[in-house]
PDB file of N, CA and C in Angstrom:
ATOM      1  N   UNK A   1     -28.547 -33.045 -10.764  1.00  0.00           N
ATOM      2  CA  UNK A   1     -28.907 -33.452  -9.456  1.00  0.00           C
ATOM      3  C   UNK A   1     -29.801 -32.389  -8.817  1.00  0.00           C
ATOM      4  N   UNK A   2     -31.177 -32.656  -8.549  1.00  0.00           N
ATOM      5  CA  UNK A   2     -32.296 -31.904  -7.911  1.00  0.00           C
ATOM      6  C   UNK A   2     -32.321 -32.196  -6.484  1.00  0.00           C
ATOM      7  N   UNK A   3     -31.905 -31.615  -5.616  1.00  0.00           N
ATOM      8  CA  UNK A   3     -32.011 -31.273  -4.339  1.00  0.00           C
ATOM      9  C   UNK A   3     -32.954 -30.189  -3.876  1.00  0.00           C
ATOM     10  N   UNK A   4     -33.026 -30.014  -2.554  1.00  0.00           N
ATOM     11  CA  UNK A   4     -33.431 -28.632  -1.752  1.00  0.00           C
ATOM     12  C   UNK A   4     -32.219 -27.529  -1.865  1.00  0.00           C
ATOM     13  N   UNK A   5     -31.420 -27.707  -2.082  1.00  0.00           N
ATOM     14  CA  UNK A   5     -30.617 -26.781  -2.399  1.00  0.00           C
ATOM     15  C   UNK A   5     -31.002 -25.395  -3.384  1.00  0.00           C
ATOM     16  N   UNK A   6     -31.355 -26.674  -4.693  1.00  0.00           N
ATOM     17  CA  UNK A   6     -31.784 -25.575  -5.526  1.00  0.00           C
ATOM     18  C   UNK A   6     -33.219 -25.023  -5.641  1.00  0.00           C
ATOM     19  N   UNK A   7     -33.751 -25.249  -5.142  1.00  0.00           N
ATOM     20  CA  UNK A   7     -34.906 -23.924  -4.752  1.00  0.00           C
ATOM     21  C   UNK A   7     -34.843 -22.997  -4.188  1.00  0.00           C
ATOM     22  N   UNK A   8     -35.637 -21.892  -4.722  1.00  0.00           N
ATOM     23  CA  UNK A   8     -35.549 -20.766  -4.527  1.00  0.00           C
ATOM     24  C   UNK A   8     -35.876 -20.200  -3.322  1.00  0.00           C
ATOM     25  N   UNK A   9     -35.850 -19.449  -2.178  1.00  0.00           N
ATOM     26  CA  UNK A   9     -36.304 -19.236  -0.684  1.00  0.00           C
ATOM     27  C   UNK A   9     -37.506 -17.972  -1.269  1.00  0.00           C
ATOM     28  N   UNK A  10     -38.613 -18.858  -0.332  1.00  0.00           N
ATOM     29  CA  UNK A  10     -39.661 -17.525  -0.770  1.00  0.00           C
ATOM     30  C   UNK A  10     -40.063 -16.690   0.523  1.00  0.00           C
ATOM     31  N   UNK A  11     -40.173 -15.828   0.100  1.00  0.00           N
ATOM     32  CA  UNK A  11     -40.718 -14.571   1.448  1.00  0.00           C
ATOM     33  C   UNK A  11     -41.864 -14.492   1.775  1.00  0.00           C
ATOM     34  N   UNK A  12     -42.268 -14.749   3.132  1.00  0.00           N
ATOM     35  CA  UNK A  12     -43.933 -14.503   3.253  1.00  0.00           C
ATOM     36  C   UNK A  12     -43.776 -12.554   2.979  1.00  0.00           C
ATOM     37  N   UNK A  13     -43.334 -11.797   3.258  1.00  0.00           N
ATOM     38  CA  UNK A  13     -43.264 -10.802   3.618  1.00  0.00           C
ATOM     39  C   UNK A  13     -43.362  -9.904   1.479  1.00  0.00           C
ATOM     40  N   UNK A  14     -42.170 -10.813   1.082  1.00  0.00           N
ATOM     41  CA  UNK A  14     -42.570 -10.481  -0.327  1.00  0.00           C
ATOM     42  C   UNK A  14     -43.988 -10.569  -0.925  1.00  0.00           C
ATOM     43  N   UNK A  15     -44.553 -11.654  -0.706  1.00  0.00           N
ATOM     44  CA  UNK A  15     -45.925 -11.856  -0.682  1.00  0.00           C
ATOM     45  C   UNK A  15     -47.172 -10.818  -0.298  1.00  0.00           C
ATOM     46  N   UNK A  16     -46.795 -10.972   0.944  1.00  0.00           N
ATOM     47  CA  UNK A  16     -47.725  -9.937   1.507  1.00  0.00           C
ATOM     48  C   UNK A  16     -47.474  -7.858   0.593  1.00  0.00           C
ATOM     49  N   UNK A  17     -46.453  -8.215   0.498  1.00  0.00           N
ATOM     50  CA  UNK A  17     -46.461  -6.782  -0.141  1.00  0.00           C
ATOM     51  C   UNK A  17     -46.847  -6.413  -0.900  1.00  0.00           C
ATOM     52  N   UNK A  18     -46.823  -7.813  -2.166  1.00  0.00           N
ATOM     53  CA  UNK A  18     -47.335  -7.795  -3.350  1.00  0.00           C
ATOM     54  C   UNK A  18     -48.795  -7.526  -2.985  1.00  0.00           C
ATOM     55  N   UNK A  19     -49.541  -7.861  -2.754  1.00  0.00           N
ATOM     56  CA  UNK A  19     -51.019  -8.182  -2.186  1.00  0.00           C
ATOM     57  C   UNK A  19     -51.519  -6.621  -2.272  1.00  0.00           C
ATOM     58  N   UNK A  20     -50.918  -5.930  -0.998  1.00  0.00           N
ATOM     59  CA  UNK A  20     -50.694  -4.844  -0.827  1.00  0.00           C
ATOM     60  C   UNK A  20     -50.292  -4.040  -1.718  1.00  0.00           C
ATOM     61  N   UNK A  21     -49.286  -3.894  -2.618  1.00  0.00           N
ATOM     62  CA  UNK A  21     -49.639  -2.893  -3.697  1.00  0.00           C
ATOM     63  C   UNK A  21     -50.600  -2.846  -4.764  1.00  0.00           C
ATOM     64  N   UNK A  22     -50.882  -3.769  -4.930  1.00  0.00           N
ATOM     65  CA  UNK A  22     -51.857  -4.309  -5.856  1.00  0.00           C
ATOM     66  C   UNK A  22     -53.265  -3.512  -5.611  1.00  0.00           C
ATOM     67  N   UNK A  23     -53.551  -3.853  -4.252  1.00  0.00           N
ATOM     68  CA  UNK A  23     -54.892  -3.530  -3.779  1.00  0.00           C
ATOM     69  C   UNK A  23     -55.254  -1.751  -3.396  1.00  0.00           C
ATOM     70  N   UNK A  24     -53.629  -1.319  -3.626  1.00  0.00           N
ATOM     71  CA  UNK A  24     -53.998   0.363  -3.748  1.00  0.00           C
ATOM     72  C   UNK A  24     -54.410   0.738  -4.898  1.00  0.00           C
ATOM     73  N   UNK A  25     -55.427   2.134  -4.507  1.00  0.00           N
ATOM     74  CA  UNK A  25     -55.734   2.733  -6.036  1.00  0.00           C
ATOM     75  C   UNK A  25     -54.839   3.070  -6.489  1.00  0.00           C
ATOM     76  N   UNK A  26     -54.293   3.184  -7.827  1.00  0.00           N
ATOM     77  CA  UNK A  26     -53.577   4.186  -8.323  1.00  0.00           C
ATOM     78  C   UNK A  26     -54.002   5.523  -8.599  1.00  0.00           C
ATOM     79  N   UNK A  27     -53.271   6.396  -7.708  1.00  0.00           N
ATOM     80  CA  UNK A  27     -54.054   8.031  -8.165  1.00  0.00           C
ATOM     81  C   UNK A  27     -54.011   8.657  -9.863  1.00  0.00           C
ATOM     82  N   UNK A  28     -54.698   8.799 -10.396  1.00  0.00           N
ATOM     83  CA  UNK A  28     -54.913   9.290 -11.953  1.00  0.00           C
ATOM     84  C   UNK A  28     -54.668  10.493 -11.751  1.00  0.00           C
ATOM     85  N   UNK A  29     -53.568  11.001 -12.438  1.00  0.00           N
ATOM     86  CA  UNK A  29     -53.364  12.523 -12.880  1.00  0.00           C
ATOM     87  C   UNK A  29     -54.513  13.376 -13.825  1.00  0.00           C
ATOM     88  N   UNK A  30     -55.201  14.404 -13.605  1.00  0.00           N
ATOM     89  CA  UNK A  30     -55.736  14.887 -14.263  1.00  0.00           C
ATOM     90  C   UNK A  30     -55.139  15.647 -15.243  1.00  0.00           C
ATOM     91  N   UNK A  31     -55.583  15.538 -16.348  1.00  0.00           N
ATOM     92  CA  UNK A  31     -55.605  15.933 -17.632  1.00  0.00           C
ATOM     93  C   UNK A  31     -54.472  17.106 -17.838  1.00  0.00           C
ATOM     94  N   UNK A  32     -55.160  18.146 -16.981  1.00  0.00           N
ATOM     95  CA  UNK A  32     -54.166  19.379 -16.604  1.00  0.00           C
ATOM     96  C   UNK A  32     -52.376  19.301 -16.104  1.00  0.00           C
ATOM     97  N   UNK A  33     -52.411  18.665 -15.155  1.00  0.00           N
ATOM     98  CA  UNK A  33     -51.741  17.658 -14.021  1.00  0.00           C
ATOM     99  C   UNK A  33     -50.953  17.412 -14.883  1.00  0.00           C
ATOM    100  N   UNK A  34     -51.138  16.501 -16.125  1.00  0.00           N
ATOM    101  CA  UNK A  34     -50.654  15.561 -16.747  1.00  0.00           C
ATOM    102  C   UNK A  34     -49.488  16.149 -17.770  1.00  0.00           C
ATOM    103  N   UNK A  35     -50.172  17.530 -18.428  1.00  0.00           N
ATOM    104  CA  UNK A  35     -49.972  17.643 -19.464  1.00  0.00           C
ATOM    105  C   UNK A  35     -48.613  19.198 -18.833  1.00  0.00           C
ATOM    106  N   UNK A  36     -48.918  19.804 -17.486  1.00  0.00           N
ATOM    107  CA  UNK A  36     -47.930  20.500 -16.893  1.00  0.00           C
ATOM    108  C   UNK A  36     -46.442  19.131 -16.570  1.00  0.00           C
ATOM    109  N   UNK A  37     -47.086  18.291 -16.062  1.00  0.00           N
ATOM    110  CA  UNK A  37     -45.599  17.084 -15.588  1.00  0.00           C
ATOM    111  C   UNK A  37     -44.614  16.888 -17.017  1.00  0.00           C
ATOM    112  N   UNK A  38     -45.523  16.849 -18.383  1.00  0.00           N
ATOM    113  CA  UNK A  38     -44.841  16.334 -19.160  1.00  0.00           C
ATOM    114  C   UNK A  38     -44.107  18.093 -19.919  1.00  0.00           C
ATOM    115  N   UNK A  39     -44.670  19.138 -19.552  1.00  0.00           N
ATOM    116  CA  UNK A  39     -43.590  20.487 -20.231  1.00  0.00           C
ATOM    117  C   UNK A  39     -42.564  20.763 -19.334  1.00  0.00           C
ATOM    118  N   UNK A  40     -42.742  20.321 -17.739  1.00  0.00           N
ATOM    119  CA  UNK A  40     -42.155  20.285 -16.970  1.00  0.00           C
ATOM    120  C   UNK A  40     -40.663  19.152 -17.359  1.00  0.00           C
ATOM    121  N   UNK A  41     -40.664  18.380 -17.596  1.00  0.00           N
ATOM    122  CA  UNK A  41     -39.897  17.265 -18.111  1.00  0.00           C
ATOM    123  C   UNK A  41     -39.515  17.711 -19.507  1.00  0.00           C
ATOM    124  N   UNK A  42     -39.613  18.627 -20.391  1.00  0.00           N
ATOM    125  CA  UNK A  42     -39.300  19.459 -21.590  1.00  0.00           C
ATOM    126  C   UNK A  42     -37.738  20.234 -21.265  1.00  0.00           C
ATOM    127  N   UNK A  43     -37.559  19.946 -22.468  1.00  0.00           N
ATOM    128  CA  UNK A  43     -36.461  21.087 -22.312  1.00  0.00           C
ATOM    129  C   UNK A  43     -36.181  22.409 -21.943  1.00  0.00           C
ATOM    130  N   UNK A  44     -37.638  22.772 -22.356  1.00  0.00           N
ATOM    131  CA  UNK A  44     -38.151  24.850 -22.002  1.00  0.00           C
ATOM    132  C   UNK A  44     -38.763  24.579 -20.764  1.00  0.00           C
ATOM    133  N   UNK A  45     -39.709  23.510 -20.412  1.00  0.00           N
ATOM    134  CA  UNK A  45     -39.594  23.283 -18.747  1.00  0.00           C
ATOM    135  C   UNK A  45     -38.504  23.697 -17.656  1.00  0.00           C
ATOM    136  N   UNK A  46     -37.293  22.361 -17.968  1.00  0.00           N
ATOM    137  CA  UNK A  46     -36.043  22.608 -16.963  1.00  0.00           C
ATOM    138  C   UNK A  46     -35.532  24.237 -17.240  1.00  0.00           C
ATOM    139  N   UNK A  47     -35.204  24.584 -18.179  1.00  0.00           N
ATOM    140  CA  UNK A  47     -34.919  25.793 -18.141  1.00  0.00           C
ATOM    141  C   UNK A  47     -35.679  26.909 -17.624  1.00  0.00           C
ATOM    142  N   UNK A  48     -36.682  26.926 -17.887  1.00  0.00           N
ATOM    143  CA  UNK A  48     -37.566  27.721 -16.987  1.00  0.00           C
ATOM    144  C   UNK A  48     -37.173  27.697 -15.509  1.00  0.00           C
ATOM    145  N   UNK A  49     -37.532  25.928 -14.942  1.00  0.00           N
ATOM    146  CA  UNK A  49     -37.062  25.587 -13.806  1.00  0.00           C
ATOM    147  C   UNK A  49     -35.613  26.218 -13.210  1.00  0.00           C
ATOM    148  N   UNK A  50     -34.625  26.182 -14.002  1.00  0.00           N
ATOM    149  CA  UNK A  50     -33.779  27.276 -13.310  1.00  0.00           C
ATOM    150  C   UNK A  50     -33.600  28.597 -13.397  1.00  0.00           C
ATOM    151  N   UNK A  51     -34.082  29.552 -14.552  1.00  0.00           N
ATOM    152  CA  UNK A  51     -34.521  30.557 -14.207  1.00  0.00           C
ATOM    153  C   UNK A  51     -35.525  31.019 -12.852  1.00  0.00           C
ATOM    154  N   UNK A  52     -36.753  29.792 -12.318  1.00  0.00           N
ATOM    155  CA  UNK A  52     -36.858  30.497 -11.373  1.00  0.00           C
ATOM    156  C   UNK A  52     -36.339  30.145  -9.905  1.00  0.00           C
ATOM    157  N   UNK A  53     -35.153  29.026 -10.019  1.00  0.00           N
ATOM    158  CA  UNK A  53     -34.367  28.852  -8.943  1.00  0.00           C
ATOM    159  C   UNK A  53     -32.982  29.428  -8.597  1.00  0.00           C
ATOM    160  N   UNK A  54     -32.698  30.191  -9.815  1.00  0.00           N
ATOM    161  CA  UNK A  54     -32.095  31.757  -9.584  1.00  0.00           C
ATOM    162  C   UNK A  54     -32.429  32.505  -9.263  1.00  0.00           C
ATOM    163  N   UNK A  55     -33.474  32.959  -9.741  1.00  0.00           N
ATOM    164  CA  UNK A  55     -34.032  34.138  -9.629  1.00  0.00           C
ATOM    165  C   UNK A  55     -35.194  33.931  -8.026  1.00  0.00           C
ATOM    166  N   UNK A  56     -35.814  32.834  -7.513  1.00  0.00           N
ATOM    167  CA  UNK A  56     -35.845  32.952  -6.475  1.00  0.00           C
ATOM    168  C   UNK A  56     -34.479  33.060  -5.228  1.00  0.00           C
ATOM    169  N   UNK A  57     -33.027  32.235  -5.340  1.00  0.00           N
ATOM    170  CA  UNK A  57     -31.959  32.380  -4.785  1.00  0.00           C
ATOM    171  C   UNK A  57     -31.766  34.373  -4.738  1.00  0.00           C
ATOM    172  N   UNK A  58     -31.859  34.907  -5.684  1.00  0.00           N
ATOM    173  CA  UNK A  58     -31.299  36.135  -5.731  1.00  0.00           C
ATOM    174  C   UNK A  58     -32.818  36.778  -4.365  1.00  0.00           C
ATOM    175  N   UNK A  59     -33.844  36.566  -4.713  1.00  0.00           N
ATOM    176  CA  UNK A  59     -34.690  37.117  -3.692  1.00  0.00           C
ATOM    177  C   UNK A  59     -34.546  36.513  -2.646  1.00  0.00           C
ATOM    178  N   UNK A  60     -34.536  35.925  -1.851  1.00  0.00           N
ATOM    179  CA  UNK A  60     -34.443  35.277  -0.450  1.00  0.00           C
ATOM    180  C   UNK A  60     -32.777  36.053  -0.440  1.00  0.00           C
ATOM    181  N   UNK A  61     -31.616  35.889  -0.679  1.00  0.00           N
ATOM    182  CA  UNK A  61     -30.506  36.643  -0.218  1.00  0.00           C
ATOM    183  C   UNK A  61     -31.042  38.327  -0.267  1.00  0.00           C
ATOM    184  N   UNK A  62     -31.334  38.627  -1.307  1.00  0.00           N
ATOM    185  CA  UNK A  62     -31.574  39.487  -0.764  1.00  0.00           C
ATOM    186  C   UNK A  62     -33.023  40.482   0.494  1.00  0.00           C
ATOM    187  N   UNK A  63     -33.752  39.508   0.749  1.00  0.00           N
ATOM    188  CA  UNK A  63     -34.540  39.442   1.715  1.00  0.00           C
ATOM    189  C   UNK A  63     -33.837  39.428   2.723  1.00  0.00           C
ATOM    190  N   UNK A  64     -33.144  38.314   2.963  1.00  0.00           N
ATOM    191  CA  UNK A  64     -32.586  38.181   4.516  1.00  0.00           C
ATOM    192  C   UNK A  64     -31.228  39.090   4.949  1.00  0.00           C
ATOM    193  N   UNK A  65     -30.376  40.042   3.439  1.00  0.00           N
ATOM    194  CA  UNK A  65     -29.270  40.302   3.716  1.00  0.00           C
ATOM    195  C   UNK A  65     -29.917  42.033   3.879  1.00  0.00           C
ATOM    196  N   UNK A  66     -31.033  42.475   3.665  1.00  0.00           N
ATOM    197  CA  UNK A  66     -31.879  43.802   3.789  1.00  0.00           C
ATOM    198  C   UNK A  66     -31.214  44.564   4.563  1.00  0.00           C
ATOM    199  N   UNK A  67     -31.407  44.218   5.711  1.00  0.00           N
ATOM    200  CA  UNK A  67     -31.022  45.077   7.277  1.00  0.00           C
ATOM    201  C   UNK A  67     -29.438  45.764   7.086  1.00  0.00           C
ATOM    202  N   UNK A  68     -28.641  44.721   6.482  1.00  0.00           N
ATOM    203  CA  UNK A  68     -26.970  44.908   6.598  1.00  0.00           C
ATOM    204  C   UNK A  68     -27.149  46.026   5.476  1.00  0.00           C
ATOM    205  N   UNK A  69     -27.528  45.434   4.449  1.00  0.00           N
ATOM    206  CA  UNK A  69     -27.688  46.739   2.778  1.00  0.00           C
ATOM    207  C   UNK A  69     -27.849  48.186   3.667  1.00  0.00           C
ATOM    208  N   UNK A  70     -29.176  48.350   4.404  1.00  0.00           N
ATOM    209  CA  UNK A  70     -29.399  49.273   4.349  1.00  0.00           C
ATOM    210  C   UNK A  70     -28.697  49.769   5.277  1.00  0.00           C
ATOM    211  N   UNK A  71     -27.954  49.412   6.267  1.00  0.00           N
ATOM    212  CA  UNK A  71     -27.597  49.681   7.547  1.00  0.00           C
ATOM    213  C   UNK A  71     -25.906  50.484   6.880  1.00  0.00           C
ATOM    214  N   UNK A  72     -25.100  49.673   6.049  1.00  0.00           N
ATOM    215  CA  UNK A  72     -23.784  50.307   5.139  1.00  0.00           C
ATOM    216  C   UNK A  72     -24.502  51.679   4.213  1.00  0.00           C
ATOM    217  N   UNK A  73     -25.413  51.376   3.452  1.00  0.00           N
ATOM    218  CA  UNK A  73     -26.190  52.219   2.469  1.00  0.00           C
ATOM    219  C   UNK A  73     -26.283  53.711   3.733  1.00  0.00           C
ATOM    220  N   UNK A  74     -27.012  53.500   4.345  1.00  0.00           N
ATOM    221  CA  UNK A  74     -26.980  54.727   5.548  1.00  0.00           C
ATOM    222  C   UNK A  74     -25.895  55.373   5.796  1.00  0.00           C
ATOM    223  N   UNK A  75     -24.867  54.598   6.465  1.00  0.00           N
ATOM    224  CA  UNK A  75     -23.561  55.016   6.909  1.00  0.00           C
ATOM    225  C   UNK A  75     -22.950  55.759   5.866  1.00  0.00           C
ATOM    226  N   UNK A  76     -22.823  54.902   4.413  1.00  0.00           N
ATOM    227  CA  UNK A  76     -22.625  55.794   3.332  1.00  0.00           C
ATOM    228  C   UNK A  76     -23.048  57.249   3.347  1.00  0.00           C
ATOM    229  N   UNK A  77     -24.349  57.534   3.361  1.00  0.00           N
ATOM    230  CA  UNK A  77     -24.914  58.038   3.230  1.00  0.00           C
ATOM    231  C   UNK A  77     -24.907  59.251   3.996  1.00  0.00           C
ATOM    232  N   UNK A  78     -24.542  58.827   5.227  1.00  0.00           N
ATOM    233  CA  UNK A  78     -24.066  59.864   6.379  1.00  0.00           C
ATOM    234  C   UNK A  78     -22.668  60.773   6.119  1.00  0.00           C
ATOM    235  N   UNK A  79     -21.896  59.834   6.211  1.00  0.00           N
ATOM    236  CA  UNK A  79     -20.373  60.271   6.056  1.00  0.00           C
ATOM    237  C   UNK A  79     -20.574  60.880   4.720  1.00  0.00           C
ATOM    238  N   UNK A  80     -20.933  61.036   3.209  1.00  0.00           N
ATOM    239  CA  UNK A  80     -21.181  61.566   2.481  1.00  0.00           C
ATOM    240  C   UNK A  80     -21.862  62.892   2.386  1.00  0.00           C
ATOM    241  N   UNK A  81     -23.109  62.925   3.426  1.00  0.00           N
ATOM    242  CA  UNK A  81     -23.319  64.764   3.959  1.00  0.00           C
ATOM    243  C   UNK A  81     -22.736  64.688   4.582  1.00  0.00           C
ATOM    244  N   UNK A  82     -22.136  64.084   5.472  1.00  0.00           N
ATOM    245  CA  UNK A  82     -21.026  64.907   6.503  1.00  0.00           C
ATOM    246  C   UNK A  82     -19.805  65.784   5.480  1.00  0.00           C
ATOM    247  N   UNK A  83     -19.602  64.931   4.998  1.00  0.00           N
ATOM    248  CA  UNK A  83     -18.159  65.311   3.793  1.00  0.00           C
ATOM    249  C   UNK A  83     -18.809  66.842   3.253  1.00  0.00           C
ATOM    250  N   UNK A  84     -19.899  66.759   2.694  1.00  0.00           N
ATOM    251  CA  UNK A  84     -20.155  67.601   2.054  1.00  0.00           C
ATOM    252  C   UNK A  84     -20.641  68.833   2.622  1.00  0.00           C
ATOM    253  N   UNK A  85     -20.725  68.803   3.891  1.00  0.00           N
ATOM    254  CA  UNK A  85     -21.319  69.864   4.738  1.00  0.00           C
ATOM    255  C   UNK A  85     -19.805  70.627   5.052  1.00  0.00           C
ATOM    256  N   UNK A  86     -19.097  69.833   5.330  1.00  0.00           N
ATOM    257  CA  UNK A  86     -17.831  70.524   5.842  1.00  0.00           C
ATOM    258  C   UNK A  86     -17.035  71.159   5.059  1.00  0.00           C
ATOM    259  N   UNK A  87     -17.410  71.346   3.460  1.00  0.00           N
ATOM    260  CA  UNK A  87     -16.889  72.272   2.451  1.00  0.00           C
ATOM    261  C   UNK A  87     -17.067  73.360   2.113  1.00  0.00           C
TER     262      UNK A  87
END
């Protein structure tokens, strides 16, 4: 039994989108581009990739934690000739 039931509901809006992607350029990766995305996606890529998202984590803490380092490092540093002056 064929009714309106069974048809499918169409979207003007689906439509229009289609239209619309269609009619963008697609941007082409250059050669270079291309061939970094795919070592990047490598196994020695990702690993790399977290070597330098450690090793940037370790610089930014210690960038921003500077002031406190040196500020204990000092104090150390004080009380240590002090100690040693008074012998």
């Amino acid at each position: 039994m064929k009714g309106k039931h069974n048809k499918k509901p169409t979207s003007k809006l689906s439509k229009s989108n289609k239209t619309e992607e269609e009619s963008k350029p697609i941007a082409q990766d250059s050669e270079d581009e291309q061939s970094f995305s795919n070592w990047l996606r490598s196994d020695e890529g990702v690993e790399n990739l977290k070597l330098f998202i450690v090793g940037n984590s370790i610089i930014v803490f210690l960038v921003l934690s500077w002031p406190n380092i040196k500020e204990t490092l000092d104090a150390m540093y004080y009380s240590y000739i002090e100690y040693t002056e008074r012998k």
